[in-house]
Protein backbone atom coordinates (compact mmCIF):
# COMPACT_ATOMS: atom_id res chain seq x y z
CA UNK A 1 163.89 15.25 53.96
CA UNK A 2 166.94 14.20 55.98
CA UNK A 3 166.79 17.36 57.78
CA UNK A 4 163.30 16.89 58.77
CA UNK A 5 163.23 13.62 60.20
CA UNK A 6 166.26 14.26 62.43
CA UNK A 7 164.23 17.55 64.12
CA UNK A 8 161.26 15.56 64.32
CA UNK A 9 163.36 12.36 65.87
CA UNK A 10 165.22 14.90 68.18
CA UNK A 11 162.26 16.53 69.55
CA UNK A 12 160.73 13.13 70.43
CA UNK A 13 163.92 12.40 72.14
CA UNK A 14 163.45 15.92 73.80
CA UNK A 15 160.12 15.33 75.37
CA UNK A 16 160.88 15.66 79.11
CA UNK A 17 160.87 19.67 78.07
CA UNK A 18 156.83 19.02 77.22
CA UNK A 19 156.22 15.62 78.38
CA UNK A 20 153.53 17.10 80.82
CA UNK A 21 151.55 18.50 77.62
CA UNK A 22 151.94 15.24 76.09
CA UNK A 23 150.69 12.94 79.03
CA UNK A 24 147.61 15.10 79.03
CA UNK A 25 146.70 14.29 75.04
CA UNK A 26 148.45 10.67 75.30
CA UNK A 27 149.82 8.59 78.15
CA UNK A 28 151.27 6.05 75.13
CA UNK A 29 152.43 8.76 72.85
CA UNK A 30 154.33 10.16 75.71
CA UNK A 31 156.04 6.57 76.72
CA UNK A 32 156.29 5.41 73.15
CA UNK A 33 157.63 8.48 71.11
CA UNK A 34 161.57 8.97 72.83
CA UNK A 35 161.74 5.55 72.29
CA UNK A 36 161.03 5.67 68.46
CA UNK A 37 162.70 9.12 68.43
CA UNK A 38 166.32 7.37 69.55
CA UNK A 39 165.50 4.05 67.07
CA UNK A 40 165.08 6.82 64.43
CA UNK A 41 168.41 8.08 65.12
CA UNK A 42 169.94 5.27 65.66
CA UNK A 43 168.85 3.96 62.10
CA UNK A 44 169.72 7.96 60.63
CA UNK A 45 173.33 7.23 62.66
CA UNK A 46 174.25 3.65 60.85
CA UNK A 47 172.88 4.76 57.90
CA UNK A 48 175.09 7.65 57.44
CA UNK A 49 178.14 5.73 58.85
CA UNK A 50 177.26 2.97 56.09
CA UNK A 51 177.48 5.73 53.49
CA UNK A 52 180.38 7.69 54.33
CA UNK A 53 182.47 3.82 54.44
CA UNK A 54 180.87 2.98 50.78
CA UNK A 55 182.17 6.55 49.65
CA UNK A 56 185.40 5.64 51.30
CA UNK A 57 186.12 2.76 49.80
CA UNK A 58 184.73 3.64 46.33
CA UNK A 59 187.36 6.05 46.82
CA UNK A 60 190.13 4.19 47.25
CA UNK A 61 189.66 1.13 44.41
């Protein structure tokens, strides 16, 4: 699932490459999905980080 949601977040963030398709289906979409698409990440980012320091530190005690 992981693996899905970052392609699907990375191709919103990649829309200039079809933006003009998207504009003509919808003007909103086409503002509104890079900005969700980078949130997503974002969210995918800190929650990975989060992970990695719990495994850390359940590591080390």
């Amino acid at each position: 699932m992981e693996h899905t949601t970052t392609a699907v977040a990375a191709s919103a963030v990649a829309t200039p490459v079809w933006l003009p398709w998207l504009y003509t289906a919808s003007e909103t979409a086409a503002v509104v999905a890079p900005i969700l698409g980078v949130i997503w990440l974002l969210v995918q980012i800190a929650s990975k980080s989060i992970e990695t320091v719990q495994k850390i530190r359940d590591r080390d005690e």
